[in-house]
Protein backbone atom coordinates (compact mmCIF):
# COMPACT_ATOMS: atom_id res chain seq x y z
CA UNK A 1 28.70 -5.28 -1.62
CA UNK A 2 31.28 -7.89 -1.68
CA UNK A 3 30.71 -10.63 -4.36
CA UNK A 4 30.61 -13.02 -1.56
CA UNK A 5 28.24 -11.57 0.88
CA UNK A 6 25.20 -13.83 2.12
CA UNK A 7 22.34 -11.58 0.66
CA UNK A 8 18.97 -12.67 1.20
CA UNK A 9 16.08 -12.32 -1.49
CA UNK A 10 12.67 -12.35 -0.03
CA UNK A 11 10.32 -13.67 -2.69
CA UNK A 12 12.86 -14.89 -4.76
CA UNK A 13 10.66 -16.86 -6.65
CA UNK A 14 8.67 -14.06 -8.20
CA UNK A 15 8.34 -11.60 -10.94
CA UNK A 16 10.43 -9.07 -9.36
CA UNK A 17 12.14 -11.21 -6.65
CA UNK A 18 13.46 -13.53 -9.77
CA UNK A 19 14.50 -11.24 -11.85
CA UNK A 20 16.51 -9.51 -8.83
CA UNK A 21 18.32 -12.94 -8.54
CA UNK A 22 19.09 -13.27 -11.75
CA UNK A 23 21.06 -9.89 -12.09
CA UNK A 24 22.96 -10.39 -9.08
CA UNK A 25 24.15 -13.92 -10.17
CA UNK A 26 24.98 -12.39 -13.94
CA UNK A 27 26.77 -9.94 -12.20
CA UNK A 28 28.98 -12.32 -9.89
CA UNK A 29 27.41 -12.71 -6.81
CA UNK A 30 27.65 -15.87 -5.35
CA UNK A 31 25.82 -16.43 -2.17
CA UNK A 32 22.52 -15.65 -2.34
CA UNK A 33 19.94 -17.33 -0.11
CA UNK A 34 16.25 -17.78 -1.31
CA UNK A 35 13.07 -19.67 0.49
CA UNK A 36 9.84 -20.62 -1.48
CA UNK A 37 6.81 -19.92 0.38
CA UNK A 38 6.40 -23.15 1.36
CA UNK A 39 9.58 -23.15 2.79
CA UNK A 40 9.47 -20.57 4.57
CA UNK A 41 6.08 -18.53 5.60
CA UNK A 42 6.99 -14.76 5.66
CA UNK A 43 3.59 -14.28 8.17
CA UNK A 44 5.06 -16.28 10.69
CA UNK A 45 7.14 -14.25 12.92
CA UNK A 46 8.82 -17.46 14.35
CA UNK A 47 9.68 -18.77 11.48
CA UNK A 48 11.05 -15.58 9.94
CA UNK A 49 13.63 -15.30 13.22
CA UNK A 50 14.70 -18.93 13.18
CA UNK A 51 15.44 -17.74 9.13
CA UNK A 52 17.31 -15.14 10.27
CA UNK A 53 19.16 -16.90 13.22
CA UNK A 54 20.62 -19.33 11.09
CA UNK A 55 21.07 -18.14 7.93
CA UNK A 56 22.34 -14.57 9.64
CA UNK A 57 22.61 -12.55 5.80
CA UNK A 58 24.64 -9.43 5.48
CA UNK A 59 22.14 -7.66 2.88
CA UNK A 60 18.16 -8.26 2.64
CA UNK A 61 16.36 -7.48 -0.37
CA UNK A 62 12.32 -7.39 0.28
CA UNK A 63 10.81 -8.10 -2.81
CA UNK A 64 8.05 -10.39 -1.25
CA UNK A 65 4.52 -9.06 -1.30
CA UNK A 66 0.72 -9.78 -1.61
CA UNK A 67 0.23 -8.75 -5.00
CA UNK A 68 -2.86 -8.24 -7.39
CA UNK A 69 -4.77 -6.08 -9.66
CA UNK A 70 -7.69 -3.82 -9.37
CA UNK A 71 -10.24 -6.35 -9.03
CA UNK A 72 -7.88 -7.82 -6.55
CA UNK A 73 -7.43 -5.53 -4.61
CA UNK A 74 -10.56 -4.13 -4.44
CA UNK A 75 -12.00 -7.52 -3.40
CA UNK A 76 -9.41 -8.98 -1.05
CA UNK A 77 -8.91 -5.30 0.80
CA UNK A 78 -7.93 -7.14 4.60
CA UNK A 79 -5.75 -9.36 2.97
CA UNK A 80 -4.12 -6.84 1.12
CA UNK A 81 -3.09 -4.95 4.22
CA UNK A 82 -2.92 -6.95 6.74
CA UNK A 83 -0.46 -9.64 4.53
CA UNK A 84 1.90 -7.26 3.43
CA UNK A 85 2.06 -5.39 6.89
CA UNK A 86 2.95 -8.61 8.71
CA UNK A 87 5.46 -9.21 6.05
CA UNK A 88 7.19 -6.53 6.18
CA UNK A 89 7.88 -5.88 10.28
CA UNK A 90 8.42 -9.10 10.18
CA UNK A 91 11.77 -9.67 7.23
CA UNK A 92 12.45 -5.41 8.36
CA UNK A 93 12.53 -6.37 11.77
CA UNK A 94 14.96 -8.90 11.88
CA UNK A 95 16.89 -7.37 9.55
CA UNK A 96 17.63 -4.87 12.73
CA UNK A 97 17.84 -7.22 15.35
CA UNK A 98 20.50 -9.25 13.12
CA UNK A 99 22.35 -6.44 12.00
CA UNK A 100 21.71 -6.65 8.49
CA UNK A 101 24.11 -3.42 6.45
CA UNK A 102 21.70 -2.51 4.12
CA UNK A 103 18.17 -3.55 3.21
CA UNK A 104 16.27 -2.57 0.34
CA UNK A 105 12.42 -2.40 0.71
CA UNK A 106 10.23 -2.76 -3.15
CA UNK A 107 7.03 -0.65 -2.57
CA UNK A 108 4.58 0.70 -5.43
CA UNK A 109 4.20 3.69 -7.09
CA UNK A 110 0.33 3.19 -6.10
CA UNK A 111 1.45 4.97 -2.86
CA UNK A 112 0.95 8.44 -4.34
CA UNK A 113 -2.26 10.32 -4.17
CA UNK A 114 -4.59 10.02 -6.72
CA UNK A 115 -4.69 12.73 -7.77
CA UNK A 116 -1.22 13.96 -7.59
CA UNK A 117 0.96 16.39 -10.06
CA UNK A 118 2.24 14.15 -13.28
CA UNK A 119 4.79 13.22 -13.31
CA UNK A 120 4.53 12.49 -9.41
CA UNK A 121 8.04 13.25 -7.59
CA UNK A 122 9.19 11.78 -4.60
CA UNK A 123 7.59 14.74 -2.73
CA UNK A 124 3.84 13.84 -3.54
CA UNK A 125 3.59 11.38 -0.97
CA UNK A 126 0.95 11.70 1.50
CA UNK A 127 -0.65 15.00 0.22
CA UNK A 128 -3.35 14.12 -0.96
CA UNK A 129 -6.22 11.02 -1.05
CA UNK A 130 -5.09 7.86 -2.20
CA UNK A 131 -6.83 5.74 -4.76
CA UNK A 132 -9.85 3.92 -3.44
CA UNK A 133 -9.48 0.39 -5.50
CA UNK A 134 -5.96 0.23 -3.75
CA UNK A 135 -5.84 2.01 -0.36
CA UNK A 136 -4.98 -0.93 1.88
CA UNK A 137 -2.19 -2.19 -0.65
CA UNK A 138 -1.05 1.47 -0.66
CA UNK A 139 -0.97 2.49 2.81
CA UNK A 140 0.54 -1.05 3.50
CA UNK A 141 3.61 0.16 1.58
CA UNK A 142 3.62 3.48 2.31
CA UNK A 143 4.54 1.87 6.19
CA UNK A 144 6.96 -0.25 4.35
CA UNK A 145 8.50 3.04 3.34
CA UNK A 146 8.60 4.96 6.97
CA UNK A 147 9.33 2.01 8.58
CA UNK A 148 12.92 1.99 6.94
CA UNK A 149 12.60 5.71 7.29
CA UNK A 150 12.23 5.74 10.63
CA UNK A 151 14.89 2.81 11.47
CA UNK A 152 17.67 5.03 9.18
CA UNK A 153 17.02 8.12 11.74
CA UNK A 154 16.65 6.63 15.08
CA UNK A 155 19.30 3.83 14.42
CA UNK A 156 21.80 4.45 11.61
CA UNK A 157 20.58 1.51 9.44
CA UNK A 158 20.71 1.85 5.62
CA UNK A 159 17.43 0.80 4.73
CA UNK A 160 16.33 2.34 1.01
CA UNK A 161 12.95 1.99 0.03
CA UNK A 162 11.98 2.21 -3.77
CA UNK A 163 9.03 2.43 -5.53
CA UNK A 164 8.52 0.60 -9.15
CA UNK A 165 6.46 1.81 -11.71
CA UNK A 166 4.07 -1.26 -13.64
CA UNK A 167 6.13 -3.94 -13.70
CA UNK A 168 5.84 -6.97 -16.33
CA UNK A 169 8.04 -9.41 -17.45
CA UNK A 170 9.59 -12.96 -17.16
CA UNK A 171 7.77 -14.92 -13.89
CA UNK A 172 4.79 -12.59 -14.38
CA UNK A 173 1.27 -13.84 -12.81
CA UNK A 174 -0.81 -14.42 -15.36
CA UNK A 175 -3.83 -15.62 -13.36
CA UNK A 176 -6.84 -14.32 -14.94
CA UNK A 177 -8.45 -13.03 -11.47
CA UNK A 178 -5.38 -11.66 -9.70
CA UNK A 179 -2.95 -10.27 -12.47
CA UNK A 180 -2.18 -6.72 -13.26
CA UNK A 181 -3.33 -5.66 -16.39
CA UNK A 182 -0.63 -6.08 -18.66
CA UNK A 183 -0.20 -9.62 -18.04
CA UNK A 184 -4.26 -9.92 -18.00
CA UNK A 185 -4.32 -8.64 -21.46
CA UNK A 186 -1.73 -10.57 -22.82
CA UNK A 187 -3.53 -13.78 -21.95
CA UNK A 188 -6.66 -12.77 -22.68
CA UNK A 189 -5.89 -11.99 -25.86
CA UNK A 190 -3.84 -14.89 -26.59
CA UNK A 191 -6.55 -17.22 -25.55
CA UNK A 192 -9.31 -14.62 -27.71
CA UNK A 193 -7.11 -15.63 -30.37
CA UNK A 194 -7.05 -19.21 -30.00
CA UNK A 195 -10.46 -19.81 -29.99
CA UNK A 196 -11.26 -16.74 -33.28
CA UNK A 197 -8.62 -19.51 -35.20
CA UNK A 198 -10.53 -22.60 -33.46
CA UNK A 199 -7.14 -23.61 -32.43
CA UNK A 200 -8.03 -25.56 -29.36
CA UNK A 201 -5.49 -27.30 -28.95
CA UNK A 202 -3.04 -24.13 -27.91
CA UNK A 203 -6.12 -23.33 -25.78
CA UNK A 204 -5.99 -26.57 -23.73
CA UNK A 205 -2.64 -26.56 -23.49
CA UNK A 206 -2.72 -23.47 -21.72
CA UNK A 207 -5.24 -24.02 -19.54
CA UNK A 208 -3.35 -27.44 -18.02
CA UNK A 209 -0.66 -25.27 -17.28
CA UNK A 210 -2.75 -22.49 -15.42
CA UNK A 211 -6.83 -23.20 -14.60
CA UNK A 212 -9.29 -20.50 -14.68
CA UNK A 213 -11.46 -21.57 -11.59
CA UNK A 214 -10.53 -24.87 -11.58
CA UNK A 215 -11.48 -25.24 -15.62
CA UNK A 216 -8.22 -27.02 -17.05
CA UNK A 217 -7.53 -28.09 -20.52
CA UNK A 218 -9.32 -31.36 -19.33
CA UNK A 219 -12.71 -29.66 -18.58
CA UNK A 220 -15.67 -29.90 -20.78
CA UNK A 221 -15.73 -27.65 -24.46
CA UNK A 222 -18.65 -25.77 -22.71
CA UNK A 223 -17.27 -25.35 -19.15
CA UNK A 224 -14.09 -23.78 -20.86
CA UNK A 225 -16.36 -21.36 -23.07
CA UNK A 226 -18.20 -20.23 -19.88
CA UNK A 227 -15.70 -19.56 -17.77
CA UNK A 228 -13.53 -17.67 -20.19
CA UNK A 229 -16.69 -15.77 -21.46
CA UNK A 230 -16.62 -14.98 -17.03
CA UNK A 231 -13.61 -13.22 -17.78
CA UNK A 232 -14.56 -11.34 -21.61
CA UNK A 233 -13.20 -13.96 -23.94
CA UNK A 234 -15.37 -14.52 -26.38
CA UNK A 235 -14.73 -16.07 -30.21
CA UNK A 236 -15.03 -12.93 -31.35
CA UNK A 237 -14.32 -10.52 -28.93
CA UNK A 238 -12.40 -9.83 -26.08
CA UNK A 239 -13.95 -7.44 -23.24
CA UNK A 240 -11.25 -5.19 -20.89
CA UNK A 241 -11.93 -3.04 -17.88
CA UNK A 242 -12.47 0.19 -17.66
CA UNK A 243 -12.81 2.50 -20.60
CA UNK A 244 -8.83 1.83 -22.01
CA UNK A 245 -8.07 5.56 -21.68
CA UNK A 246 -6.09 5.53 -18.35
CA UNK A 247 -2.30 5.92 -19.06
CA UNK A 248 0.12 3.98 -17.67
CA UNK A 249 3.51 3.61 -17.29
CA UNK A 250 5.50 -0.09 -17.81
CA UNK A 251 8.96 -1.31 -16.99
CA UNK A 252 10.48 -4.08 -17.98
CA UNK A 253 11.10 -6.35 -15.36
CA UNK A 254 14.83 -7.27 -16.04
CA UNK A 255 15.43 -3.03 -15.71
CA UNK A 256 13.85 -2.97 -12.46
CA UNK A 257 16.03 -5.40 -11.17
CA UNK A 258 19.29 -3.93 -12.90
CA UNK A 259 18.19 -0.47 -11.04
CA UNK A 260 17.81 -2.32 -7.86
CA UNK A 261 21.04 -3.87 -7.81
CA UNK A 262 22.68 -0.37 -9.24
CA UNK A 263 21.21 1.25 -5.33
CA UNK A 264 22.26 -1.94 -3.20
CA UNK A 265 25.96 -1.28 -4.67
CA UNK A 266 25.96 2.79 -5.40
CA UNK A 267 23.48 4.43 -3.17
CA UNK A 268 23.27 4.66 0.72
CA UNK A 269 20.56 6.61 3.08
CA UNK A 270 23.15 9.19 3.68
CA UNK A 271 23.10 10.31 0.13
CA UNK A 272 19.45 10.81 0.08
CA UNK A 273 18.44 12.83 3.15
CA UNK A 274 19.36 15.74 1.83
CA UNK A 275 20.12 19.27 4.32
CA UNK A 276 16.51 19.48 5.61
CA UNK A 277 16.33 18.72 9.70
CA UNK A 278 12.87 17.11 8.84
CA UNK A 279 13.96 13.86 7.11
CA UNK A 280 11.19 12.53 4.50
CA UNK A 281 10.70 11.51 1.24
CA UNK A 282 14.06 9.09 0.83
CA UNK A 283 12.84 6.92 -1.40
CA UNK A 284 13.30 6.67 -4.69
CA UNK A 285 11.35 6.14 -7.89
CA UNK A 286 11.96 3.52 -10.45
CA UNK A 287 10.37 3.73 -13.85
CA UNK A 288 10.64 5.23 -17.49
CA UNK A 289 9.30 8.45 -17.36
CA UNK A 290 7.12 7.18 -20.11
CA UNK A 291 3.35 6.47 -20.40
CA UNK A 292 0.93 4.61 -23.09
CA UNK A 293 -2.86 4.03 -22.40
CA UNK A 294 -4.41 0.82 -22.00
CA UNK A 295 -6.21 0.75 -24.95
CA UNK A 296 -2.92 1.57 -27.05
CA UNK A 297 -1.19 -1.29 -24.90
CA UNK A 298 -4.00 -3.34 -26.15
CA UNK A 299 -3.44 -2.57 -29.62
CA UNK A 300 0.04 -3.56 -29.68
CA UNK A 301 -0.88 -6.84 -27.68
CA UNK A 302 -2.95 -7.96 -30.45
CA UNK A 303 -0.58 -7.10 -33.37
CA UNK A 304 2.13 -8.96 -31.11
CA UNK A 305 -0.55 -12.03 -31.05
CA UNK A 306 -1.87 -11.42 -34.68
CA UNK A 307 -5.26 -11.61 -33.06
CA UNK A 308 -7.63 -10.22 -35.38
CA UNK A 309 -10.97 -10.01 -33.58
CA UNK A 310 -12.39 -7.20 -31.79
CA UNK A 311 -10.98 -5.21 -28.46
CA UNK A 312 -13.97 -4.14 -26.47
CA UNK A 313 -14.06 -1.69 -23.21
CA UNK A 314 -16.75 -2.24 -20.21
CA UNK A 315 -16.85 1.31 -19.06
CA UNK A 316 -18.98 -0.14 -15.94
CA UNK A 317 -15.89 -1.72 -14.40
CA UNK A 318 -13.50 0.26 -12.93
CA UNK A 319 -10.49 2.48 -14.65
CA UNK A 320 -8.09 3.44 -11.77
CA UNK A 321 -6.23 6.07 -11.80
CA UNK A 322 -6.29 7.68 -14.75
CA UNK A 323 -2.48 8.77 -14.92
CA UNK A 324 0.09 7.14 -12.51
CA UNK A 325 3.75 8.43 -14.18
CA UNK A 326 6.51 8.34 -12.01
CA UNK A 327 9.08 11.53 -12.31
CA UNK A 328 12.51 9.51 -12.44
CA UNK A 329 14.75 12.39 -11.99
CA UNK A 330 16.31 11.58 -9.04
CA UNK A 331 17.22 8.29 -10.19
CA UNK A 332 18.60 9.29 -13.36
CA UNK A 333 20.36 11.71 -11.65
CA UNK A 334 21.78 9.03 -9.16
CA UNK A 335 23.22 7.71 -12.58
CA UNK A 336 20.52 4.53 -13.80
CA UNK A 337 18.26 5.24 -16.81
CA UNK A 338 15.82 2.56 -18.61
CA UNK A 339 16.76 1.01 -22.30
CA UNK A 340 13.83 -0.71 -23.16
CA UNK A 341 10.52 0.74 -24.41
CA UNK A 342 7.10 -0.85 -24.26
CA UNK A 343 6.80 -2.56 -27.84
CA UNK A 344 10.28 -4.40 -27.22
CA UNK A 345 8.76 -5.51 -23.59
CA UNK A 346 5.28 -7.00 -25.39
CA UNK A 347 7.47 -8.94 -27.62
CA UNK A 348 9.99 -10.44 -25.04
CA UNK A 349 7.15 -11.10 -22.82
CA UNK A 350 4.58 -12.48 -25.13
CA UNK A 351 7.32 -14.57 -26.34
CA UNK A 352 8.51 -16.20 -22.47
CA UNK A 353 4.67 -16.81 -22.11
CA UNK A 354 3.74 -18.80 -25.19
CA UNK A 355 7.34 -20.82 -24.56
């Protein structure tokens, strides 16, 4: 990509979308067009061609999505799909009808079966039942994926489609209802901690700058205690999830974006199709090749926080999937590898939240 080419960043704003930005600026790039949500609504068609007609970018980058975690998703299932579906033919389809040179699509690693082979390869897709908590997200994404599939073999585009591992970092959603877990912990845990130490102060403070349910810093002493004990914080205890055995795998933010970049500029469509007449299974993973469970994840929360109270585990809600590690082979082998390991992550991202 030249330094000067208009690229367009869908979702800009976000964790992933940001963080994207901020490696192509750091590495020289200097016209890169971004719209807020409010400026410009990615589920209106119209507006999405009038984007395209006059801002006419060389290279898209579709990091824009309906996100959430397992409660979520499990709750707001339409949304889910339906959302990110009209999203996505909408920024992939003018990306064709304006001639766009290369797009790259950001799916989820929640598009493999549920029970698939750890580490899951490329190759796992669609052979097997997806996870139930996430379906509509998944298969949502999974069309994401064929869509710039399917444009690559009957058109020529170069359309690459990758699929992230856990993602946390800078920009991260916090929201106590609609996070993904890492985040969730991290603020529950912080806010656990604030009230073991009585330190209400650091408590209201963080509820002005994000309300649970409409309870701010403002609210009432008892209206605050309620609503967080809604969500497992307690004065001395915090409640999780699931049982905190499911592994996971996490990757820094910052890395994701680096690896995205490295594609845009190194890899095409051509060098992923491989001999095989029957084209599939193009997309590529991007993660560590590393897993921790949540309860361990937990643990090094809390030393992170210094909370000293207790971790519990509702084993009535939900786990998951109980293993979701991505195989990173073929990216490593494509010449990107991750630096930084879990512990360093909780530290640089426990650290952007309290600041």
């Amino acid at each position: 990509m030249d330094k000067n080419a208009k690229i367009y960043v869908a979702g800009h704003r976000g964790l992933v979308g940001s963080a994207i930005w901020n490696n192509l600026k750091a590495k020289g790039y200097t016209n890169l067009v971004g719209r807020t949500h409010r400026e410009l609504d990615l589920l209106d068609g119209a507006a999405v061609k009038a984007f395209f007609d006059a801002e006419q970018p060389e290279y898209v980058i579709l990091a824009a999505a309906k996100v959430g975690g397992i409660m979520a998703n499990n709750v707001y299932r339409a949304d889910f799909i339906a959302d990110n579906l009209q999203i996505q033919q909408h920024v992939i389809g003018e990306s064709f009808r304006h001639g766009v040179k290369k797009l790259l699509f950001l799916g989820s690693t929640c598009i493999y079966p549920r029970d698939a082979a750890q580490p899951m390869k490329e190759e796992a897709l669609l052979t097997g039942p997806l996870e139930y908590t996430n379906e509509p997200y998944a298969i949502a994404k999974i069309a994401g994926l064929k869509m710039c599939e399917s444009y690559n073999l009957q058109y020529g585009t170069n359309y690459i489609a990758v699929m992230p591992t856990n993602l946390y970092g800078p920009n991260d959603n916090f929201d106590l209802e609609k996070s993904h877990v890492l985040p969730a912990m991290i603020r529950k845990i912080h806010l656990g901690h604030c009230l073991l130490q009585g330190d209400w102060t650091a408590l209201r403070k963080d509820l002005d700058h994000l309300p649970v349910e409409g309870v701010s810093g403002q609210s009432d002493q008892c209206d605050i205690l309620d609503k967080l004990a809604k969500y497992g914080i307690h004065d001395s205890f915090v409640e999780l999830w699931g049982t905190g055995k499911p592994l996971r795998e996490f990757l820094w933010s910052e890395e994701m974006a680096d690896a995205s970049v490295f594609i845009m500029e190194k890899v095409d469509f051509a060098d992923l199709k491989g001999p095989n007449p029957e084209v599939r299974n193009c997309h590529i993973n991007i993660g560590t090749g590393k897993e921790i469970s949540i309860g361990e994840a937990a643990q090094l929360i809390a030393q992170r926080v210094g909370y000293k109270g207790e971790i519990r585990f509702n084993a009535d809600k939900p786990d998951g999937t109980m293993r979701k590690l991505t195989d990173v082979s073929k990216l490593n082998a494509l010449g990107w590898r991750h630096q930084i390991e879990i512990q360093e992550g909780i530290d640089k991202m426990y650290s952007w939240y309290i600041s």
